[in-house]
PDB file of N, CA and C in Angstrom:
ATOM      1  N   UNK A   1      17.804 -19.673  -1.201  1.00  0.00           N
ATOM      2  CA  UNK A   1      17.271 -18.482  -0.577  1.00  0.00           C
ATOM      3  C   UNK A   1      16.056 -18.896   0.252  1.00  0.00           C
ATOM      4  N   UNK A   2      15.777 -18.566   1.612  1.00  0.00           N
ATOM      5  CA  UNK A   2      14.792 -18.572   2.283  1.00  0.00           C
ATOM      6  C   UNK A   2      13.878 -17.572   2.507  1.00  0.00           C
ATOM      7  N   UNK A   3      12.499 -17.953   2.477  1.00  0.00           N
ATOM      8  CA  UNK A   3      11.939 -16.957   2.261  1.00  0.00           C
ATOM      9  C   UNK A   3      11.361 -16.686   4.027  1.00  0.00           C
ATOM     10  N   UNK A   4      11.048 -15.319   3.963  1.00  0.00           N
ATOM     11  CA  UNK A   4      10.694 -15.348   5.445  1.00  0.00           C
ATOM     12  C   UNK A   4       9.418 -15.283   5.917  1.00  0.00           C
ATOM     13  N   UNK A   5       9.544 -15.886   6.756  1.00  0.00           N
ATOM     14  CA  UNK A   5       8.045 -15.755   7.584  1.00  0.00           C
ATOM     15  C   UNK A   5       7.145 -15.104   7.410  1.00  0.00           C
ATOM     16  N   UNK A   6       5.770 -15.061   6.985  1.00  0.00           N
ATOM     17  CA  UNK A   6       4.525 -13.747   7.146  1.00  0.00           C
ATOM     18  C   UNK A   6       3.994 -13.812   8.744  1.00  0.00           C
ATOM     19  N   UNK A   7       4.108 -12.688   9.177  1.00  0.00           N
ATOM     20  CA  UNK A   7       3.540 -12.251  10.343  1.00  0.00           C
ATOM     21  C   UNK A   7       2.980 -11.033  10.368  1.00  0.00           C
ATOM     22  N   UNK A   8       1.878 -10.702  11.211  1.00  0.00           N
ATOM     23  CA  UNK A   8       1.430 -10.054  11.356  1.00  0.00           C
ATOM     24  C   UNK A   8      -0.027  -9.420  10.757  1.00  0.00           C
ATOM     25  N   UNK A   9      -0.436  -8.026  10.746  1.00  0.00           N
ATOM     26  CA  UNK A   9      -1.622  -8.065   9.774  1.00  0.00           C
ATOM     27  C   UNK A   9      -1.728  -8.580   8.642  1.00  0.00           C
ATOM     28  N   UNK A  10      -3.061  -8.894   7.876  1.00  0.00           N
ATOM     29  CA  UNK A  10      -2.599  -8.849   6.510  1.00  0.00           C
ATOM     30  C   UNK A  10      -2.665  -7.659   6.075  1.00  0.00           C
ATOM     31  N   UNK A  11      -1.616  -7.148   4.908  1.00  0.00           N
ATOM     32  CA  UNK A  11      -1.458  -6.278   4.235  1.00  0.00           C
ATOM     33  C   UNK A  11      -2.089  -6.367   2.541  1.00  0.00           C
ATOM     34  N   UNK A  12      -3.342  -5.872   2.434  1.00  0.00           N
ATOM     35  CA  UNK A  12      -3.944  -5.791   1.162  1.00  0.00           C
ATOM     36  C   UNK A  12      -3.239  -4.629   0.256  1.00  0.00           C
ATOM     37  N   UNK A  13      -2.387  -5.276  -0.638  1.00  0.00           N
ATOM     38  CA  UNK A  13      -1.753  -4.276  -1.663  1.00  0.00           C
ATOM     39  C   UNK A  13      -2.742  -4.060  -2.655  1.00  0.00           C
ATOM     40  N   UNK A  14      -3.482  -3.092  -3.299  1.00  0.00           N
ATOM     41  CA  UNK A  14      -4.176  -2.838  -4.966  1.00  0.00           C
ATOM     42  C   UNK A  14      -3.106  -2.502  -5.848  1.00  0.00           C
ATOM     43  N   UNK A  15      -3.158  -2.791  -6.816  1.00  0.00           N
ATOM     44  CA  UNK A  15      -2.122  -2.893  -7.804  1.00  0.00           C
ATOM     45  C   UNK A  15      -2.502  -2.825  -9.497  1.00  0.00           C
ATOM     46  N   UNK A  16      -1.870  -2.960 -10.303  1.00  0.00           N
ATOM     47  CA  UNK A  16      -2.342  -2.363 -11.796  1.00  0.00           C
ATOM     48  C   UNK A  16      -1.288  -3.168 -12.493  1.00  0.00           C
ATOM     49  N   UNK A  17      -0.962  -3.983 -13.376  1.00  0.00           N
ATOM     50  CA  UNK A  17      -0.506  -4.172 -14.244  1.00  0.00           C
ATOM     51  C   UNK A  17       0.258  -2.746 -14.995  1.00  0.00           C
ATOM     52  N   UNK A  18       1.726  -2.777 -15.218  1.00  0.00           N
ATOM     53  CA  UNK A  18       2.624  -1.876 -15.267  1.00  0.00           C
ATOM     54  C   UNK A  18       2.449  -0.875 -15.167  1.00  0.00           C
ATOM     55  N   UNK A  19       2.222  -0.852 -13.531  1.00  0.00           N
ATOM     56  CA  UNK A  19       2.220   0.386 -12.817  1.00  0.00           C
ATOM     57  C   UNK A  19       3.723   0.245 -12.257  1.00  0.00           C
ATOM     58  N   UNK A  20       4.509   1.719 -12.389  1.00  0.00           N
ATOM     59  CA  UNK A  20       6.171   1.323 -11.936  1.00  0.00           C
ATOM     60  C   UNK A  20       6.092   1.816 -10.193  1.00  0.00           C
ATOM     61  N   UNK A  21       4.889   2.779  -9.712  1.00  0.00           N
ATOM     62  CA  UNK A  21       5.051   2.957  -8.353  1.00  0.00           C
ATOM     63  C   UNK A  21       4.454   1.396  -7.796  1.00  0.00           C
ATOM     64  N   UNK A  22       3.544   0.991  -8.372  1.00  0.00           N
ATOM     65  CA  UNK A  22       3.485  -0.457  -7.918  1.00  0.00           C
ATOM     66  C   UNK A  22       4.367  -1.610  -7.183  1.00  0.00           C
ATOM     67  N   UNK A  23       5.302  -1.406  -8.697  1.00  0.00           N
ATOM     68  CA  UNK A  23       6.673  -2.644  -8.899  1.00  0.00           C
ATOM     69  C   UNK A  23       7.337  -2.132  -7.656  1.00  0.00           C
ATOM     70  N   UNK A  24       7.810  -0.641  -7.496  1.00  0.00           N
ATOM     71  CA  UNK A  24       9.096  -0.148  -6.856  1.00  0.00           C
ATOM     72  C   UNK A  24       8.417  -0.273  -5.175  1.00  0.00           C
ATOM     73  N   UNK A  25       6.971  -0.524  -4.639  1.00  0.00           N
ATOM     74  CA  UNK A  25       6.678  -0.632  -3.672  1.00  0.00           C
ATOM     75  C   UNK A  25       6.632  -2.612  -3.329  1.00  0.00           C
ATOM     76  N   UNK A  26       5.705  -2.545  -4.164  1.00  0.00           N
ATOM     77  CA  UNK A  26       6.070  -4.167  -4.661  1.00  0.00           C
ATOM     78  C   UNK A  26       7.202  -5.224  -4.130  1.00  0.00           C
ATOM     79  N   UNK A  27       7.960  -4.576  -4.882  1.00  0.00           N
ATOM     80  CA  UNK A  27      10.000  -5.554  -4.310  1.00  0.00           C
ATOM     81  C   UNK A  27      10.109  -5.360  -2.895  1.00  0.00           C
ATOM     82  N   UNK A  28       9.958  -4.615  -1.996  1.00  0.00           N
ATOM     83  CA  UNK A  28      10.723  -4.580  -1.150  1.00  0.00           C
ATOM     84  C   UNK A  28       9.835  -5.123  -0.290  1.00  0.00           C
ATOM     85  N   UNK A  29       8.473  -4.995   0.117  1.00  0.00           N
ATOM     86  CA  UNK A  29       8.038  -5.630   0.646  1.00  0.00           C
ATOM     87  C   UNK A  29       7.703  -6.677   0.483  1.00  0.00           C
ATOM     88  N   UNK A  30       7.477  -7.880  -0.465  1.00  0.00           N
ATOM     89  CA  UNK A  30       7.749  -8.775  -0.399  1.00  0.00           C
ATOM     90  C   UNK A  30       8.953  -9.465   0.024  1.00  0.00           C
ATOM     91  N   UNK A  31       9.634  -9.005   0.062  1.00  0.00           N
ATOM     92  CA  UNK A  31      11.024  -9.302   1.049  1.00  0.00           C
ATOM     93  C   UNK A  31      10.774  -8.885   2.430  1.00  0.00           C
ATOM     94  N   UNK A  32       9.715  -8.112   2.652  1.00  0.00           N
ATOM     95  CA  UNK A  32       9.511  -7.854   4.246  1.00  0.00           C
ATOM     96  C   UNK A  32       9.107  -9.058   5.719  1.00  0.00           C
ATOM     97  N   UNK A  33       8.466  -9.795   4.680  1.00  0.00           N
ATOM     98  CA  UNK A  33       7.938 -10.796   6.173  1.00  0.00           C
ATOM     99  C   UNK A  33       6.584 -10.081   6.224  1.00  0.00           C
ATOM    100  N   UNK A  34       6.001  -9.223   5.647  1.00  0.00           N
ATOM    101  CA  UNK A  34       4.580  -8.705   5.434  1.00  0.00           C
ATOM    102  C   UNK A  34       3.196  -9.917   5.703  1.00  0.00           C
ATOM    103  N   UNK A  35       2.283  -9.687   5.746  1.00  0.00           N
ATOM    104  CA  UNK A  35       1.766 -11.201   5.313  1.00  0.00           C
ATOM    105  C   UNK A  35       0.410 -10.347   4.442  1.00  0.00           C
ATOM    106  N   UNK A  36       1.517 -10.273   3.402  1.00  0.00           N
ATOM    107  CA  UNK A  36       0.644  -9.467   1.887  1.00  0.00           C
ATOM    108  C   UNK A  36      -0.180 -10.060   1.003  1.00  0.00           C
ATOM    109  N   UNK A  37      -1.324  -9.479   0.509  1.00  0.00           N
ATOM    110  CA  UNK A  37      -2.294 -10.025  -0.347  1.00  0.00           C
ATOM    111  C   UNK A  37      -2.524  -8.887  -1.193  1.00  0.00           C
ATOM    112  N   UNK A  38      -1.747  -9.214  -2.538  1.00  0.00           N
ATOM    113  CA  UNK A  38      -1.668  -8.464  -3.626  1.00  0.00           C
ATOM    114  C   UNK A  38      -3.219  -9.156  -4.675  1.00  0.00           C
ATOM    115  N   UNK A  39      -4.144  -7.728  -4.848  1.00  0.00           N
ATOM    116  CA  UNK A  39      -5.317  -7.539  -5.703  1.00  0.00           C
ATOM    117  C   UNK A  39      -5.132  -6.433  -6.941  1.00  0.00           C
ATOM    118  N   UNK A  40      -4.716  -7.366  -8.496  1.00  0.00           N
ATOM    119  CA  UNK A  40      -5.401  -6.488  -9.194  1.00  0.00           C
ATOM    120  C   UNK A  40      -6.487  -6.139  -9.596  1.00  0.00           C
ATOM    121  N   UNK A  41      -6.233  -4.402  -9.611  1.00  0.00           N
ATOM    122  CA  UNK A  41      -7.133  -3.913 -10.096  1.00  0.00           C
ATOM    123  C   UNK A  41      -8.410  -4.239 -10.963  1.00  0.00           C
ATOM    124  N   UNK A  42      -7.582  -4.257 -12.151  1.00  0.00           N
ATOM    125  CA  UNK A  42      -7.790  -4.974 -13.162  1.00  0.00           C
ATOM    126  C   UNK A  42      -8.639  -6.344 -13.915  1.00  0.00           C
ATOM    127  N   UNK A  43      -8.747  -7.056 -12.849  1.00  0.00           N
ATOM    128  CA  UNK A  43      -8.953  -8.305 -12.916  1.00  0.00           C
ATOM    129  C   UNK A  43     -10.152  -8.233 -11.805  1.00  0.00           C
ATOM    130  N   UNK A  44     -10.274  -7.309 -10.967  1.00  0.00           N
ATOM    131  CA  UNK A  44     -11.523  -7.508  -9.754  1.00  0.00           C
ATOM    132  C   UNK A  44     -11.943  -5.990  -9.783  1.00  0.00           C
ATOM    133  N   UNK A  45     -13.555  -5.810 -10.130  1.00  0.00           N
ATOM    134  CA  UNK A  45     -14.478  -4.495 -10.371  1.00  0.00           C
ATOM    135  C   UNK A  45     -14.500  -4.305  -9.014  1.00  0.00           C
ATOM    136  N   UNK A  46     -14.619  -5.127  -7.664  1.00  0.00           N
ATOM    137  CA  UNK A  46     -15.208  -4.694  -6.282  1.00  0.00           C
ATOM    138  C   UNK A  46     -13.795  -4.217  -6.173  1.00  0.00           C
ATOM    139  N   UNK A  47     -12.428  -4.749  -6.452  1.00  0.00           N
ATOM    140  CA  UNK A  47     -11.314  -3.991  -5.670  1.00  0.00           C
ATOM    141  C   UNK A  47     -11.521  -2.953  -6.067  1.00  0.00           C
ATOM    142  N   UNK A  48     -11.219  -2.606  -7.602  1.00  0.00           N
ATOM    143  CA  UNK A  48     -11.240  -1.005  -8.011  1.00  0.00           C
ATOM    144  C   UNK A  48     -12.302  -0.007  -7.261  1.00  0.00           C
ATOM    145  N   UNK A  49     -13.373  -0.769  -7.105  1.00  0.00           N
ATOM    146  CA  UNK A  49     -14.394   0.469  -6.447  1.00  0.00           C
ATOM    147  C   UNK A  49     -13.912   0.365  -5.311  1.00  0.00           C
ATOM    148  N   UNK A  50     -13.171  -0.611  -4.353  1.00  0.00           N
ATOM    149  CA  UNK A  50     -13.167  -0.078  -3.277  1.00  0.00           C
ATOM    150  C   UNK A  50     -11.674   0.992  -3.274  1.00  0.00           C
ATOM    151  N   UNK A  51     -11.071   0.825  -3.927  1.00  0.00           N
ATOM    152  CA  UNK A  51      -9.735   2.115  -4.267  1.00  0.00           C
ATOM    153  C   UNK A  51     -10.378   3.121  -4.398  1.00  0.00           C
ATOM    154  N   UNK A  52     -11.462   3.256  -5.869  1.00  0.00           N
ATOM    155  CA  UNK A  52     -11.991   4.321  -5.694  1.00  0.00           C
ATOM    156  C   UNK A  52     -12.901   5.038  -4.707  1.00  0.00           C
ATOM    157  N   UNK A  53     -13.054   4.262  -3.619  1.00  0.00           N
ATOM    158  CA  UNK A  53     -13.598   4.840  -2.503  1.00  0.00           C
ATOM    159  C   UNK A  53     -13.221   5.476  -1.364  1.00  0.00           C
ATOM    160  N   UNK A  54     -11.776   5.290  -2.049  1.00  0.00           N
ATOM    161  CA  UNK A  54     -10.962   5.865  -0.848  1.00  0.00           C
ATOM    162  C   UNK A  54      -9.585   6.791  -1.286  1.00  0.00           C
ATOM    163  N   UNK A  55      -9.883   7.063  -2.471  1.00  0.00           N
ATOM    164  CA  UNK A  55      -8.544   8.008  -3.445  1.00  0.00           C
ATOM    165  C   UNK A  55      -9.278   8.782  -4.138  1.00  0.00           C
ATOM    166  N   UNK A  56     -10.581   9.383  -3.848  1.00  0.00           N
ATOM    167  CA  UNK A  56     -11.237  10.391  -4.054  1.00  0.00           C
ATOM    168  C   UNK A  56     -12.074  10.404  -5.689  1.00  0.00           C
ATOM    169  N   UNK A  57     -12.600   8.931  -5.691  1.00  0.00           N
ATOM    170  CA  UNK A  57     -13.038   8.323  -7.063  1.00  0.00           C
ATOM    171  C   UNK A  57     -11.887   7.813  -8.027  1.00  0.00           C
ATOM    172  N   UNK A  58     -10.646   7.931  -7.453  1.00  0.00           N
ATOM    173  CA  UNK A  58      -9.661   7.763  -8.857  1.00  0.00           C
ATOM    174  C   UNK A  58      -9.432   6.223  -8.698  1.00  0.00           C
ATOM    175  N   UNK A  59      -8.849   5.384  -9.143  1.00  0.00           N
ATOM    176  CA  UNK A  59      -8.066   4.053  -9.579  1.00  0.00           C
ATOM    177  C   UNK A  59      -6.664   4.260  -9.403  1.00  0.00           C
ATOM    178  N   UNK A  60      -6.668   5.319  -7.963  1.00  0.00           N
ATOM    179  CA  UNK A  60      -4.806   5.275  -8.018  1.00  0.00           C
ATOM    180  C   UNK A  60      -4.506   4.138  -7.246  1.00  0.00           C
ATOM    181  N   UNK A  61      -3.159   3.514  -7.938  1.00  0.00           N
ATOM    182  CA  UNK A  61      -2.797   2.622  -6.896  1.00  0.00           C
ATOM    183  C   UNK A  61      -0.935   3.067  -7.302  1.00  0.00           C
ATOM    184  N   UNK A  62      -0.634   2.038  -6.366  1.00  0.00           N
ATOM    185  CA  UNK A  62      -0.693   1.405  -5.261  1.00  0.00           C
ATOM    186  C   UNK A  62      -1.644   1.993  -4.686  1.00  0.00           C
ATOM    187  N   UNK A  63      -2.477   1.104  -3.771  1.00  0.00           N
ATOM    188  CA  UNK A  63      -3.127   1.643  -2.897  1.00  0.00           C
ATOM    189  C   UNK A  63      -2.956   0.356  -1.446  1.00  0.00           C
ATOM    190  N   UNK A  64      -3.017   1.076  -0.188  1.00  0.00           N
ATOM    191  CA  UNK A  64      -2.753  -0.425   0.563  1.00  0.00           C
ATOM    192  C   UNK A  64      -3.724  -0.097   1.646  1.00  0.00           C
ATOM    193  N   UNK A  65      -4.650  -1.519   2.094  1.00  0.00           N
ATOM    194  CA  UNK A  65      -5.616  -1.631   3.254  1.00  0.00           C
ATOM    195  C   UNK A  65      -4.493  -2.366   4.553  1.00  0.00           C
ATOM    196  N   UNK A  66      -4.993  -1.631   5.562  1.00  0.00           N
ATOM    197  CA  UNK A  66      -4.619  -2.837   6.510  1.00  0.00           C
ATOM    198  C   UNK A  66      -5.884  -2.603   7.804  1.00  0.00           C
ATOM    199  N   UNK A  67      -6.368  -3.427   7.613  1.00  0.00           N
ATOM    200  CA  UNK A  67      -7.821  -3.781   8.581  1.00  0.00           C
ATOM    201  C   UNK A  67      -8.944  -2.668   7.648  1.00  0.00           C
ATOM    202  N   UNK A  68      -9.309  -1.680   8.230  1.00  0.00           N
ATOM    203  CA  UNK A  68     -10.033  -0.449   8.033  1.00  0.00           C
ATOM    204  C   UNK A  68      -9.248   0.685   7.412  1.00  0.00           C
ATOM    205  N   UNK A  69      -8.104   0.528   7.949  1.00  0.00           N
ATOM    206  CA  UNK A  69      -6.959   1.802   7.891  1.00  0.00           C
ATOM    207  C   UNK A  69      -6.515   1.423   6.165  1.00  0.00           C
ATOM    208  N   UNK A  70      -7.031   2.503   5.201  1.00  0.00           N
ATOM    209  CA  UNK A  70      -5.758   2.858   4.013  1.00  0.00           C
ATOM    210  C   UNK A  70      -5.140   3.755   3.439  1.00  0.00           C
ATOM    211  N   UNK A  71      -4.146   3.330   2.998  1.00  0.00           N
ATOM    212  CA  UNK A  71      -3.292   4.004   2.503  1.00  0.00           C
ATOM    213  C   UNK A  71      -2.617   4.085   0.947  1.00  0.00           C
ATOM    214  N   UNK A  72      -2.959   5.266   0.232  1.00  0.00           N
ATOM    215  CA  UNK A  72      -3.305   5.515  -0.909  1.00  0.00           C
ATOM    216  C   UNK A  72      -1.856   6.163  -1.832  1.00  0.00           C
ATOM    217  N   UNK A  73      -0.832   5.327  -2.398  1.00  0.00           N
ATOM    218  CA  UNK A  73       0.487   5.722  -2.896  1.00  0.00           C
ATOM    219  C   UNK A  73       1.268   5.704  -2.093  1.00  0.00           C
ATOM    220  N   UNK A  74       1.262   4.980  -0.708  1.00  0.00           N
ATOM    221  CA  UNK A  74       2.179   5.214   0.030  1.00  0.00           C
ATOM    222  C   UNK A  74       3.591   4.986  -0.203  1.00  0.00           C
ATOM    223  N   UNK A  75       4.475   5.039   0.713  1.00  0.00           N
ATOM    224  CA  UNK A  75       5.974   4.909   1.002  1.00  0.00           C
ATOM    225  C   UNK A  75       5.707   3.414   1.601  1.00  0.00           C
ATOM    226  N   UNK A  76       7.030   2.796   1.038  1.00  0.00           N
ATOM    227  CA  UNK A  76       7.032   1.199   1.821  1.00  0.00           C
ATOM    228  C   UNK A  76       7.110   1.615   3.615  1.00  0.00           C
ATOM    229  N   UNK A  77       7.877   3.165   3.924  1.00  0.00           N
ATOM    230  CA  UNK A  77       8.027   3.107   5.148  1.00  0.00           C
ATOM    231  C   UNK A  77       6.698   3.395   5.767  1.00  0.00           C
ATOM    232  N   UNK A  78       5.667   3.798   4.723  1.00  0.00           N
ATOM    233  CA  UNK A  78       4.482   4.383   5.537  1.00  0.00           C
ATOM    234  C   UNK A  78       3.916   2.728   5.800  1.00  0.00           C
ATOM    235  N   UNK A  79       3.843   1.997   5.126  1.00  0.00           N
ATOM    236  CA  UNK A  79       2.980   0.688   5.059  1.00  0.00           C
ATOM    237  C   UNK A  79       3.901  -0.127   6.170  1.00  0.00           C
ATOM    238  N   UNK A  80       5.038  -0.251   6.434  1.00  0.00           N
ATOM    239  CA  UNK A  80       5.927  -0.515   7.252  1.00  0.00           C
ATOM    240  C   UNK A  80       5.754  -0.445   9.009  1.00  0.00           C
ATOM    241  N   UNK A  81       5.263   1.136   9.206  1.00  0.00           N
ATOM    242  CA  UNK A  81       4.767   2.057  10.131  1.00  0.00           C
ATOM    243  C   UNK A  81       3.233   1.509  10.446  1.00  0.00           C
ATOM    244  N   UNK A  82       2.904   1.236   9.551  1.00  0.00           N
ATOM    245  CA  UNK A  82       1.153   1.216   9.217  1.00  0.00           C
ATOM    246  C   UNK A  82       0.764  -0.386   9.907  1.00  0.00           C
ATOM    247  N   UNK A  83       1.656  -0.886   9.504  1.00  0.00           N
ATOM    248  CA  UNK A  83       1.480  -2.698  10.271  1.00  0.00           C
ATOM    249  C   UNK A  83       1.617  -3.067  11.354  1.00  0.00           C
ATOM    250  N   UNK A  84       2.844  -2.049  11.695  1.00  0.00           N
ATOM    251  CA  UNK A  84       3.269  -2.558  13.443  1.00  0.00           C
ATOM    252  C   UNK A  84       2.253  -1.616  14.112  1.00  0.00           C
ATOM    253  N   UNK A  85       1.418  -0.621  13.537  1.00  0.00           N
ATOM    254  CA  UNK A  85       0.262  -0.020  14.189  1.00  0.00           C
ATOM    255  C   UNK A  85       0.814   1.026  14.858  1.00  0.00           C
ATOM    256  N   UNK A  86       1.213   1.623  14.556  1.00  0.00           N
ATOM    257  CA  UNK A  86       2.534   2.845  14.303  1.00  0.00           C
ATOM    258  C   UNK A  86       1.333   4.084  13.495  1.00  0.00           C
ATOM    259  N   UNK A  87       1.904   5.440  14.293  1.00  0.00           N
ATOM    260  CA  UNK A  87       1.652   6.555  13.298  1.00  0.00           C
ATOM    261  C   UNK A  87       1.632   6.501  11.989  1.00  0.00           C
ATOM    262  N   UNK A  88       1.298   6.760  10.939  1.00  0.00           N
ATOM    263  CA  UNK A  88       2.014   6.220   9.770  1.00  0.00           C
ATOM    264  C   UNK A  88       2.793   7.626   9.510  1.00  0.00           C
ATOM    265  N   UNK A  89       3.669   8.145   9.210  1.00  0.00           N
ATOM    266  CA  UNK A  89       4.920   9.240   8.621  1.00  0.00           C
ATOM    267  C   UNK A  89       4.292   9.643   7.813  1.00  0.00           C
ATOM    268  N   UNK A  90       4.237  11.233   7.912  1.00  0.00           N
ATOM    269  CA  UNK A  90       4.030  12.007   6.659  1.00  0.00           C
ATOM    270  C   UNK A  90       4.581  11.768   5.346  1.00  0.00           C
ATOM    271  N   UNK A  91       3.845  12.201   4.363  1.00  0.00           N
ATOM    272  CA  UNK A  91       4.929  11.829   2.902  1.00  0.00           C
ATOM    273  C   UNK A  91       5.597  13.119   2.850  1.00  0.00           C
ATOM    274  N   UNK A  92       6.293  13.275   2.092  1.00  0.00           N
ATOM    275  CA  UNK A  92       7.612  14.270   2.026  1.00  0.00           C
ATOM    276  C   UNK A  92       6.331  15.678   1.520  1.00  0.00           C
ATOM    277  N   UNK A  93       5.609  15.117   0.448  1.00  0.00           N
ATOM    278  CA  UNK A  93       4.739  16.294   0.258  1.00  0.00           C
ATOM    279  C   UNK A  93       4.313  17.060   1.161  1.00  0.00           C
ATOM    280  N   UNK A  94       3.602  16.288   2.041  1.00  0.00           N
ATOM    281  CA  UNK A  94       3.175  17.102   3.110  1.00  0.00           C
ATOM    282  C   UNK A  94       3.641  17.788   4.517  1.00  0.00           C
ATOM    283  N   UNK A  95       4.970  16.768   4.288  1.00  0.00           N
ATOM    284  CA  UNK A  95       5.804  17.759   5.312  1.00  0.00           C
ATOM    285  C   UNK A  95       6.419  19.023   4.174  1.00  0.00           C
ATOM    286  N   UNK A  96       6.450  18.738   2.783  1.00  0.00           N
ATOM    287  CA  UNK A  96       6.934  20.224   2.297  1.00  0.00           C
ATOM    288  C   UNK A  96       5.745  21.151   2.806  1.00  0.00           C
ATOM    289  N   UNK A  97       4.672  21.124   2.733  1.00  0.00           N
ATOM    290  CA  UNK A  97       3.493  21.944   2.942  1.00  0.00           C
ATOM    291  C   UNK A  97       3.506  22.819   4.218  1.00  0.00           C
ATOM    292  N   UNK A  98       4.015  21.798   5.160  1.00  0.00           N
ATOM    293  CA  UNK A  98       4.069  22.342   6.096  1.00  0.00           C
ATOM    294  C   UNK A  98       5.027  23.587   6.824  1.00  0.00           C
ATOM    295  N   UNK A  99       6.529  23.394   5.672  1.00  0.00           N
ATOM    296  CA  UNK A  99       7.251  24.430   6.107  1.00  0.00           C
ATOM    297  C   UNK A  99       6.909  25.863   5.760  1.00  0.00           C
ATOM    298  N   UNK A 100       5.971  25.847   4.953  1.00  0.00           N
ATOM    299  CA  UNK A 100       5.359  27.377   4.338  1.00  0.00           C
ATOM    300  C   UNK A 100       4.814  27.998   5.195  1.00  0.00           C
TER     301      UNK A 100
END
């Protein structure tokens, strides 16, 4: 199996030890060609504060940086969107919000 190329931004993943939105964001992009830099939580006090600085004090993760720009539980398609410097796509939540 070959693995593919990293190009592009780096993609700072935050992450948690068995967290399952983690894992399920986790797999696929590492198969992306991303050029990802996975930080636990856990293991680094400055990552967590900086999650919590940007998920409204909480320790939610996934959480993903790319430059300045983050993104807090996203969709692999939002982080996807988010690299090539792309809109990033609403999450389904908030397009439900919107049909009301």
């Amino acid at each position: 199996m070959t693995v593919p190329e990293r190009t592009g931004p780096v993609v700072e993943i935050y992450w948690r030890p068995g967290c399952p939105f983690c894992r399920m964001l986790l797999t696929p992009l590492r198969a992306s060609g991303l050029n990802l830099r996975e930080v636990n939580i856990w293991e680094d006090p400055e990552a967590a504060a900086r999650v919590r600085s940007v998920a409204g004090g909480n320790e939610t993760v996934p959480t993903v940086f790319i430059g300045s720009r983050a993104l807090v539980n996203p969709t692999v398609r939002q982080v996807l969107a988010a690299a090539r410097g792309e809109k990033t796509p609403a999450s389904w939540w908030r397009r439900l919000g919107r049909r009301r």
